[in-house]
N, C-alpha and C. Protein backbone atom coordinates (compact mmCIF):
# COMPACT_ATOMS: atom_id res chain seq x y z
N UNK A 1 -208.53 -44.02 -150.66
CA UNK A 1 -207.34 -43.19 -150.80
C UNK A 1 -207.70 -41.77 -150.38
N UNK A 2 -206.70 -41.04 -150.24
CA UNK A 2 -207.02 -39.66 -149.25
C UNK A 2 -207.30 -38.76 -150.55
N UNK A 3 -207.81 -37.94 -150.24
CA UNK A 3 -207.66 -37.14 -151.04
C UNK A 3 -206.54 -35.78 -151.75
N UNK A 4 -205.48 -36.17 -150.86
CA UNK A 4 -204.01 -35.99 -151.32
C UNK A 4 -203.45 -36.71 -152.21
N UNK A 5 -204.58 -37.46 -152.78
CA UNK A 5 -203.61 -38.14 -154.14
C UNK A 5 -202.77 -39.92 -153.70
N UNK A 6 -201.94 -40.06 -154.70
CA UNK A 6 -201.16 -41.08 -154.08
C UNK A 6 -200.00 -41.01 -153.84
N UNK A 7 -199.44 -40.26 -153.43
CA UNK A 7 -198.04 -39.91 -153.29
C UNK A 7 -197.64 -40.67 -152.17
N UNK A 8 -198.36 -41.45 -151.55
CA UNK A 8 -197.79 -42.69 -150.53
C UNK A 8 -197.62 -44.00 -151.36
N UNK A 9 -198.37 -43.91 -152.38
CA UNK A 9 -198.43 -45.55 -152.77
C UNK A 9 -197.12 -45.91 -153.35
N UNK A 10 -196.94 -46.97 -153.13
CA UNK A 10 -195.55 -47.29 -153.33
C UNK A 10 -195.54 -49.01 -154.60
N UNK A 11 -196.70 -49.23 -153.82
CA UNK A 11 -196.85 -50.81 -154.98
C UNK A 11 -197.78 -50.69 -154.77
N UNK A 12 -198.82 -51.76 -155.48
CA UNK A 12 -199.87 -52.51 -155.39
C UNK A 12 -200.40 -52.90 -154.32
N UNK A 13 -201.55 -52.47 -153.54
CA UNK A 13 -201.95 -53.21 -152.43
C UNK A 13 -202.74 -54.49 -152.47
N UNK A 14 -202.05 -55.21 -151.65
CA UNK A 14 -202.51 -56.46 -150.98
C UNK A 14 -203.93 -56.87 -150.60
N UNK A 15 -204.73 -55.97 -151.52
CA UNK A 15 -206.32 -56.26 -150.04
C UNK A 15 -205.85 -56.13 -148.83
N UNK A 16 -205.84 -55.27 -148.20
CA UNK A 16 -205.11 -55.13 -147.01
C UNK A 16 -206.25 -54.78 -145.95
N UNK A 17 -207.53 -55.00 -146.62
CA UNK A 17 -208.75 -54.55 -145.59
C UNK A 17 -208.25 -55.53 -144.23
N UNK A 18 -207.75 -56.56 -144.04
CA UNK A 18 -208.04 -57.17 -143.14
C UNK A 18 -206.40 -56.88 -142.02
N UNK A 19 -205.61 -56.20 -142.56
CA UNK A 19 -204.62 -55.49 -142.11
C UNK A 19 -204.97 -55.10 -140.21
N UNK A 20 -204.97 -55.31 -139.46
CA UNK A 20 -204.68 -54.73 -137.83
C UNK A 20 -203.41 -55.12 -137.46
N UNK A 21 -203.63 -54.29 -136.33
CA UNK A 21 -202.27 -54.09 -135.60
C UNK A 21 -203.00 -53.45 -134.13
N UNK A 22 -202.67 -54.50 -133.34
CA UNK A 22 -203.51 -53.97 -131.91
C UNK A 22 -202.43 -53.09 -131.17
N UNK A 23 -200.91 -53.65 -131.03
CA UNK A 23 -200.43 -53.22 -130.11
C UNK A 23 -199.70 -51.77 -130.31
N UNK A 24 -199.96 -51.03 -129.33
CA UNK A 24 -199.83 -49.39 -129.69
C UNK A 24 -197.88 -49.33 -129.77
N UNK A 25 -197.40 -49.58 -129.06
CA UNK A 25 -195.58 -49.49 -129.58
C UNK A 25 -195.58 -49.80 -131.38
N UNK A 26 -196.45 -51.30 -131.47
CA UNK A 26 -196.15 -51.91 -133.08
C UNK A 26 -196.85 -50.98 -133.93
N UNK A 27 -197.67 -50.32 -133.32
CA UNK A 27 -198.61 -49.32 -134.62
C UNK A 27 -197.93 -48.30 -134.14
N UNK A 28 -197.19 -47.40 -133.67
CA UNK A 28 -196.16 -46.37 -133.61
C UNK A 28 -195.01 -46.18 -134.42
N UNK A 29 -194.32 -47.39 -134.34
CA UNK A 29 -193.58 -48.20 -135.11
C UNK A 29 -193.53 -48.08 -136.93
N UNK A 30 -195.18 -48.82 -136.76
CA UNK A 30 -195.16 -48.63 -138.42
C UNK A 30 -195.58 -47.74 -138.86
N UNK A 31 -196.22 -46.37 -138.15
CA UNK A 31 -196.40 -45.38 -138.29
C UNK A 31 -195.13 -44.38 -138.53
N UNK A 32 -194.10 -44.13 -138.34
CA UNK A 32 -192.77 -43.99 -138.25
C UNK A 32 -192.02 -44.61 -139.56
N UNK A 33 -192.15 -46.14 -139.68
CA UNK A 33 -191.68 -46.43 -140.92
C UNK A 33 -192.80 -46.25 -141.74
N UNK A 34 -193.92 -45.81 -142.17
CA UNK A 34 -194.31 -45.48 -142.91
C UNK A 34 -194.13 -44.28 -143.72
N UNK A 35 -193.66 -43.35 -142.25
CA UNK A 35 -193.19 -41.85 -142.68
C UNK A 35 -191.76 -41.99 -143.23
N UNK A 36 -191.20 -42.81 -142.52
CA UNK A 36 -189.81 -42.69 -143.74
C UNK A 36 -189.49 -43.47 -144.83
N UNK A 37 -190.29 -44.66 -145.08
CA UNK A 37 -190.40 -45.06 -146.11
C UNK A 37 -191.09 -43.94 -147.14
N UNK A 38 -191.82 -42.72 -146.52
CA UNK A 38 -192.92 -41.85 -147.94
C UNK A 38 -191.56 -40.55 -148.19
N UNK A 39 -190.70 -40.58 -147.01
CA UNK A 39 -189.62 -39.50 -147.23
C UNK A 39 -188.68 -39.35 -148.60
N UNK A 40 -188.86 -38.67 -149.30
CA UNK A 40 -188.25 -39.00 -151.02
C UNK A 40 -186.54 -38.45 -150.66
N UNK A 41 -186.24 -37.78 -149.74
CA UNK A 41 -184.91 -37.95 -149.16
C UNK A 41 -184.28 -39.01 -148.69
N UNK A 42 -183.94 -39.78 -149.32
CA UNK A 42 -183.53 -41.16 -148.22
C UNK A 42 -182.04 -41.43 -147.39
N UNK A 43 -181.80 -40.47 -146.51
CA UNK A 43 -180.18 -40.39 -145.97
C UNK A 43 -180.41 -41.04 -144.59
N UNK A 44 -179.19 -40.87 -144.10
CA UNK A 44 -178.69 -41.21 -142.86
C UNK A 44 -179.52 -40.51 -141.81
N UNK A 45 -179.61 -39.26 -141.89
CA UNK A 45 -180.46 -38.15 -140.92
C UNK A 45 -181.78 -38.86 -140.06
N UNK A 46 -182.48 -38.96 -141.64
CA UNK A 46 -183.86 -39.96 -140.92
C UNK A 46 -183.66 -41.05 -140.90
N UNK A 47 -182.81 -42.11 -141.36
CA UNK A 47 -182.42 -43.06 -140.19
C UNK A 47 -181.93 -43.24 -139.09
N UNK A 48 -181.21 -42.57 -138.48
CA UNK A 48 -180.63 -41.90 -137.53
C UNK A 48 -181.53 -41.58 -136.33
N UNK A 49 -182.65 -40.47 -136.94
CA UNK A 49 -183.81 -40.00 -135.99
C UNK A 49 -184.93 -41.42 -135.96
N UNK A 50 -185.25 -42.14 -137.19
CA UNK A 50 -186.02 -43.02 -136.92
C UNK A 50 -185.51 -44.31 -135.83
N UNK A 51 -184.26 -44.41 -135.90
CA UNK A 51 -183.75 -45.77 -134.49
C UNK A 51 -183.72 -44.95 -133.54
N UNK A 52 -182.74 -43.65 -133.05
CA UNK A 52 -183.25 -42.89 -132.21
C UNK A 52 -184.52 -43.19 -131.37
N UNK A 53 -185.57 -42.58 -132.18
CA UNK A 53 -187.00 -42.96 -131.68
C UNK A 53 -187.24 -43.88 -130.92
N UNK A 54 -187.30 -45.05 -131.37
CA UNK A 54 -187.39 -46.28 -131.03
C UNK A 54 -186.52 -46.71 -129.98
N UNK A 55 -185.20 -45.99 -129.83
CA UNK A 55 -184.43 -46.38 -128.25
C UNK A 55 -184.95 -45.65 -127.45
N UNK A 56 -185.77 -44.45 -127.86
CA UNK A 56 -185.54 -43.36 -126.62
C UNK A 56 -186.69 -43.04 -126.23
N UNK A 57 -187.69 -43.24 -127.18
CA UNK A 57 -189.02 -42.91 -126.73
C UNK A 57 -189.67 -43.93 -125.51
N UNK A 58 -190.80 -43.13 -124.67
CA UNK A 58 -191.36 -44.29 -123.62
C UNK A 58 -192.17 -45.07 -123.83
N UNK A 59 -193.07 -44.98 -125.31
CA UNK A 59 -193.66 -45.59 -126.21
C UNK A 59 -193.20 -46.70 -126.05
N UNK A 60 -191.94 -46.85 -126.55
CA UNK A 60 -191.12 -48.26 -126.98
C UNK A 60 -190.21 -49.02 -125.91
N UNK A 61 -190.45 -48.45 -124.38
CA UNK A 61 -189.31 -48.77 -123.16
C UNK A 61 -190.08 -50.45 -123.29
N UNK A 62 -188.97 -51.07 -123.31
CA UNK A 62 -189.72 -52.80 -122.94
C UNK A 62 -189.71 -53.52 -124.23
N UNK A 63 -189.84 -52.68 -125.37
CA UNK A 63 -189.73 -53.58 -127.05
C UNK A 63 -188.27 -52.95 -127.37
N UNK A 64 -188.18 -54.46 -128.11
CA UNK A 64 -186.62 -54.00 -129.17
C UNK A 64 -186.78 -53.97 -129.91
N UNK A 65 -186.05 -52.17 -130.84
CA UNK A 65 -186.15 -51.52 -131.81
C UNK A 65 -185.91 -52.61 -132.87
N UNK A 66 -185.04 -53.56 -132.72
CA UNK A 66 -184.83 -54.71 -134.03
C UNK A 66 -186.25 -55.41 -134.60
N UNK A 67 -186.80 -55.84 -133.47
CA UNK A 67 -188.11 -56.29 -133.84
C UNK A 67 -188.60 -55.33 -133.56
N UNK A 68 -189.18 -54.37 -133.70
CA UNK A 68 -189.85 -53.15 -133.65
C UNK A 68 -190.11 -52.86 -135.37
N UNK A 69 -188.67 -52.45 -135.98
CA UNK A 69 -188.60 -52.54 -136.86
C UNK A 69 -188.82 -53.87 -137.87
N UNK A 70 -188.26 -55.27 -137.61
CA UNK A 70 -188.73 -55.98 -138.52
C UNK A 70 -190.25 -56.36 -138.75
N UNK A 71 -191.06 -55.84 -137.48
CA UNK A 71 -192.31 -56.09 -137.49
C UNK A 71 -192.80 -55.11 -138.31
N UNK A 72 -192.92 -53.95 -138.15
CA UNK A 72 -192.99 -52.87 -138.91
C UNK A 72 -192.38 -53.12 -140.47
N UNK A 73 -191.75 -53.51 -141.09
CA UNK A 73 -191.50 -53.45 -142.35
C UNK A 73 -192.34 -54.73 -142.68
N UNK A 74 -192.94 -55.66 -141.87
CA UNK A 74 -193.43 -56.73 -142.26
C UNK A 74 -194.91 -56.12 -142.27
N UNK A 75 -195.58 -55.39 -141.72
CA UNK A 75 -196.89 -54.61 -141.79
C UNK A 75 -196.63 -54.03 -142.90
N UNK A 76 -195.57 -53.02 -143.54
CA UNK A 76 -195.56 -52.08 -144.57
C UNK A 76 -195.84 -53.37 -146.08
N UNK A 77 -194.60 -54.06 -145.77
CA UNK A 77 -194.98 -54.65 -146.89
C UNK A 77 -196.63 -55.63 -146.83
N UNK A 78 -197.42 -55.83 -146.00
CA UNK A 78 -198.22 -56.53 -146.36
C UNK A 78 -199.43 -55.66 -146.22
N UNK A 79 -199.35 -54.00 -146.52
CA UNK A 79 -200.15 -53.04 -146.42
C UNK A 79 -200.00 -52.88 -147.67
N UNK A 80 -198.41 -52.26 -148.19
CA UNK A 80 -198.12 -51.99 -149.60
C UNK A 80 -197.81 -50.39 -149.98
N UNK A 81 -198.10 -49.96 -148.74
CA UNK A 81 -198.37 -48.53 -148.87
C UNK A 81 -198.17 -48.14 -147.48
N UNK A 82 -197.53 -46.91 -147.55
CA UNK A 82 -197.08 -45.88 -146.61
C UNK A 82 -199.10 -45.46 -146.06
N UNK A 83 -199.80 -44.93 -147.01
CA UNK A 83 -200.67 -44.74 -146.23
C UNK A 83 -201.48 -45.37 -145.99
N UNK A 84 -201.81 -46.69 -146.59
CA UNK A 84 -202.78 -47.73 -145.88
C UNK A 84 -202.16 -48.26 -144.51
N UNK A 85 -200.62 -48.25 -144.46
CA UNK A 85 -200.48 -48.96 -143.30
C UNK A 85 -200.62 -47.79 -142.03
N UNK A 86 -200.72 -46.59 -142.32
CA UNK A 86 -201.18 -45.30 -141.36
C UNK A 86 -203.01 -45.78 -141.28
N UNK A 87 -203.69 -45.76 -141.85
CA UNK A 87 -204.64 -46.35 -141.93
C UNK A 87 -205.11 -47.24 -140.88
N UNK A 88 -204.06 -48.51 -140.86
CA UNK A 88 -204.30 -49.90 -140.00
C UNK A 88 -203.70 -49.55 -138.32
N UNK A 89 -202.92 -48.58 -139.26
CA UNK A 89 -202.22 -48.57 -137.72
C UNK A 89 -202.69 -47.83 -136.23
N UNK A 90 -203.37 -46.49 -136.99
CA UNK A 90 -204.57 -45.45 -136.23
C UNK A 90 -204.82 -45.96 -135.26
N UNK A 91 -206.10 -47.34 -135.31
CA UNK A 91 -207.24 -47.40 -134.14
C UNK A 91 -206.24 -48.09 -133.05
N UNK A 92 -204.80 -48.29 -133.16
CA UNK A 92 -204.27 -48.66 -132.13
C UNK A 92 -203.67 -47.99 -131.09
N UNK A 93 -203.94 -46.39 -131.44
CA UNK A 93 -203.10 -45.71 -130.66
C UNK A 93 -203.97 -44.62 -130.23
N UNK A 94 -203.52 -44.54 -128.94
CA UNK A 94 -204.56 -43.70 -128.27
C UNK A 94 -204.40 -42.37 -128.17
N UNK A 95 -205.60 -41.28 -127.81
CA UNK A 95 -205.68 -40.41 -128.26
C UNK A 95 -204.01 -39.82 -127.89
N UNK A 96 -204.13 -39.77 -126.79
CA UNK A 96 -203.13 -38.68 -125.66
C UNK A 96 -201.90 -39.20 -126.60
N UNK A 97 -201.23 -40.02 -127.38
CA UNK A 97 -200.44 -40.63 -127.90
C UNK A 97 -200.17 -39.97 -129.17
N UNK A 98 -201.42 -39.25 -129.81
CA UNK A 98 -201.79 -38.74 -131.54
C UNK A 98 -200.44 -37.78 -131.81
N UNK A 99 -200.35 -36.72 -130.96
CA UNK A 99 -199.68 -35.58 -131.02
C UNK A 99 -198.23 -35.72 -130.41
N UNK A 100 -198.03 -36.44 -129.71
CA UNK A 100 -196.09 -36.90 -129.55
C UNK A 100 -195.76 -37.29 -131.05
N UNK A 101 -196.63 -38.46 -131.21
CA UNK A 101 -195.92 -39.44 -132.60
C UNK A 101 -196.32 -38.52 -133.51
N UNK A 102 -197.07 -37.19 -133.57
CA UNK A 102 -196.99 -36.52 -134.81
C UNK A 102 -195.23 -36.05 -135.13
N UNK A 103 -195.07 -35.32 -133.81
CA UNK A 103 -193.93 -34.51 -133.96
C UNK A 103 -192.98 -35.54 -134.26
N UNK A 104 -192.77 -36.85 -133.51
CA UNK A 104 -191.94 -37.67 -134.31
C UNK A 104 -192.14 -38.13 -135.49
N UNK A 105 -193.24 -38.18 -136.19
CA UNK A 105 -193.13 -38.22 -137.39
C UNK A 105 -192.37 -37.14 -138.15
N UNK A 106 -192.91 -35.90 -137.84
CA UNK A 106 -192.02 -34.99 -137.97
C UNK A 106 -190.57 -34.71 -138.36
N UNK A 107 -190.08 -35.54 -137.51
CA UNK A 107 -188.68 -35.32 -137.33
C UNK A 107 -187.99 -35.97 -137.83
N UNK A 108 -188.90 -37.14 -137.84
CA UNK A 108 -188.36 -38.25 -139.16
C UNK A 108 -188.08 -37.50 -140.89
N UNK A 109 -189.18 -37.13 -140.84
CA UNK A 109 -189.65 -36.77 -142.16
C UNK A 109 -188.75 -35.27 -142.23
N UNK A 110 -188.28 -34.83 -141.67
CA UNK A 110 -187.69 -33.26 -141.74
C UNK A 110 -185.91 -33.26 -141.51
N UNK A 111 -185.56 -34.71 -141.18
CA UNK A 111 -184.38 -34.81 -140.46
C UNK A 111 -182.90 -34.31 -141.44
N UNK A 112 -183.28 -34.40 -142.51
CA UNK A 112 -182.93 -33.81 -143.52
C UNK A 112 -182.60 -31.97 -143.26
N UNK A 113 -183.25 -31.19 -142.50
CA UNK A 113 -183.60 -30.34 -142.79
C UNK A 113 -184.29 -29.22 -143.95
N UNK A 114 -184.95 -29.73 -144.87
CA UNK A 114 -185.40 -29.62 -146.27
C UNK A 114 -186.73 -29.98 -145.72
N UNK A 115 -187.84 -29.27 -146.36
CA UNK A 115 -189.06 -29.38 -146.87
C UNK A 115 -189.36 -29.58 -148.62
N UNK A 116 -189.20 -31.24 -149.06
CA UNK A 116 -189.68 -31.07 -150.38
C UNK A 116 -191.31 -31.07 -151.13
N UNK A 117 -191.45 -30.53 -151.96
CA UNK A 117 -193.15 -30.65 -152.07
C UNK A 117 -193.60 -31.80 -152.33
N UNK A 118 -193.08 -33.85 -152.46
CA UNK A 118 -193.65 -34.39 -151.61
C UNK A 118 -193.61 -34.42 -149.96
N UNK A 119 -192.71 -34.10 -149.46
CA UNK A 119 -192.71 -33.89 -147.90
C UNK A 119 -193.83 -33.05 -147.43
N UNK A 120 -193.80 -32.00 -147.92
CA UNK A 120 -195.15 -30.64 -148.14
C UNK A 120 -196.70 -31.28 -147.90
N UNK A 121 -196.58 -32.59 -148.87
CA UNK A 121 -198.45 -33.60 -149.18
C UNK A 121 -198.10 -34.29 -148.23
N UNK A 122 -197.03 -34.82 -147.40
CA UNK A 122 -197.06 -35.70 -146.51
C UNK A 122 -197.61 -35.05 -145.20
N UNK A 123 -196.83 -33.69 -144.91
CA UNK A 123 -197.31 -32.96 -143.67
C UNK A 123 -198.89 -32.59 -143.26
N UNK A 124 -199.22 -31.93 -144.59
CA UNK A 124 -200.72 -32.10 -144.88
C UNK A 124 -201.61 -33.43 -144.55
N UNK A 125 -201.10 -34.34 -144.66
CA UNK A 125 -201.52 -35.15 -144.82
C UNK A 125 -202.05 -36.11 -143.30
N UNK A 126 -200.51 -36.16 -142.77
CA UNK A 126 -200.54 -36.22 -141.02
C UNK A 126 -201.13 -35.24 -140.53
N UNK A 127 -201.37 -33.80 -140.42
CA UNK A 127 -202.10 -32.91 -140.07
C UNK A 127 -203.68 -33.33 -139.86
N UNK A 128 -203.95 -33.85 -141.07
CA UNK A 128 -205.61 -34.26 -140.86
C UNK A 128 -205.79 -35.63 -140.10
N UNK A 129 -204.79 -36.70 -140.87
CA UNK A 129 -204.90 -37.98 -139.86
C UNK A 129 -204.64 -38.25 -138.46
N UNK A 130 -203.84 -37.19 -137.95
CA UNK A 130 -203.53 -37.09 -136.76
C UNK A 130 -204.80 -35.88 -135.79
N UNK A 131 -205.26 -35.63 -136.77
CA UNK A 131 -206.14 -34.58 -136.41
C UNK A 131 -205.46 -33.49 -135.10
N UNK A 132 -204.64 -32.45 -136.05
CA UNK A 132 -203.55 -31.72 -135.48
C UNK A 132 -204.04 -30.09 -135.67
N UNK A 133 -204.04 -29.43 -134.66
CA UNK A 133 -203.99 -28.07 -135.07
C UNK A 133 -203.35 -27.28 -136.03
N UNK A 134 -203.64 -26.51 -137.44
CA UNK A 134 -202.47 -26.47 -138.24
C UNK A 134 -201.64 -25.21 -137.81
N UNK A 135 -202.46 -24.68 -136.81
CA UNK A 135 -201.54 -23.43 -136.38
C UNK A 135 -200.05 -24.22 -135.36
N UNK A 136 -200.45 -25.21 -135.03
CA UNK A 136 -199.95 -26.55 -134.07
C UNK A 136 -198.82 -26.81 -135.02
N UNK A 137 -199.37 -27.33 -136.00
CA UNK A 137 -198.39 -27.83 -136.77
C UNK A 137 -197.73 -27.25 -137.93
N UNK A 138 -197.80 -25.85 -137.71
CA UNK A 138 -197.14 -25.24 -138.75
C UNK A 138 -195.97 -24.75 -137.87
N UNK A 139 -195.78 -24.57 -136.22
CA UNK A 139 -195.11 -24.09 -135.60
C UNK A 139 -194.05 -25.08 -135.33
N UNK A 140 -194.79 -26.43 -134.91
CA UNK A 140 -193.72 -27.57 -134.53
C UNK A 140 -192.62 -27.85 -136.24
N UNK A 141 -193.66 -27.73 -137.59
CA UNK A 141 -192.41 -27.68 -138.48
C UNK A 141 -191.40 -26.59 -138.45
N UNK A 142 -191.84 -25.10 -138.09
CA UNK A 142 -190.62 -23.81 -138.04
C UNK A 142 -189.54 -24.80 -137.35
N UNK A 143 -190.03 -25.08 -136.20
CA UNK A 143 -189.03 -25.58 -135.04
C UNK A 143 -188.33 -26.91 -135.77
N UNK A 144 -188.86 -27.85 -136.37
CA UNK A 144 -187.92 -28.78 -136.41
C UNK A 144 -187.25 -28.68 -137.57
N UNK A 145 -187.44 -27.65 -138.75
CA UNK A 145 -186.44 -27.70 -139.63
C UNK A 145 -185.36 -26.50 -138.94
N UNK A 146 -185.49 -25.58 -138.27
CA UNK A 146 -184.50 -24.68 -137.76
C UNK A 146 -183.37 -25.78 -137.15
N UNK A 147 -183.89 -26.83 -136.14
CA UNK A 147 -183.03 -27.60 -135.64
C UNK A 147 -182.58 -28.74 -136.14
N UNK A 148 -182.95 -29.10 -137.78
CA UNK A 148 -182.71 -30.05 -138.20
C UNK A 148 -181.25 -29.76 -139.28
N UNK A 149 -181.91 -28.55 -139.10
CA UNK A 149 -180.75 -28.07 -140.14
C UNK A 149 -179.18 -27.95 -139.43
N UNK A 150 -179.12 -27.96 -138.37
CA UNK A 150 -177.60 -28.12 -137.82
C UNK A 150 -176.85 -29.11 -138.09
């Protein structure tokens, strides 16, 4: 567990050591629903931005967001956790890839326009796992709650 505590855990994990996920769209995917499953806002906004994603990004040109998503909630639940399945999902995605899907995590997680102080341990949190500049990522949050908030 990170040392942010557990503010991802959601149930009981599965032994989930044996948890992979090779293909980089499907570990994007559950990387994404992991972030909005940990979002303690649960509206329309970040659902909205999370299918979004998944139609529009080039990540995902060639997979359908339906199975995108049912695959992805089928990893979450057999992870158990928002951050073990960030965990499994990592070694599938390549570097040049780290820092797009941050900001979409981002946007997921912000679509709300609100920063709550679990949202706050979550950002922190992607910051290190994504291994993100925090001057990087303190700028891309100014920007996406200014525009989330419209």
């Amino acid at each position: 567990m990170s040392k942010i505590g557990s503010f991802f855990q959601t149930k009981e994990n599965k032994g989930t050591d044996a948890l992979t996920i090779e293909n980089e769209a499907e570990a994007c995917a559950a990387v994404l629903m992991a972030c909005r499953r940990a979002d303690e806002i649960d509206g329309g906004g970040g659902n909205a931005v999370f299918m979004a994603t998944l139609q529009n990004r080039n990540i995902f040109i060639g997979s359908d967001p339906a199975e995108l998503i049912e695959k992805a909630a089928q990893y979450f639940e057999q992870a158990g956790s928002s951050e073990t399945l960030i965990n499994a999902a990592m070694p599938a995605i390549r570097q040049q890839t780290r820092l797009p899907l941050f900001y979409q995590c981002l946007d997921v997680i912000l679509a709300d326009g609100v920063v709550t102080p679990k949202e706050d341990k979550i950002f922190k949190y992607l910051i290190g796992k994504f291994k993100v500049n925090k001057d990087l990522a303190f700028q891309a949050l100014e920007v996406l709650l200014v525009k989330n908030q419209l």
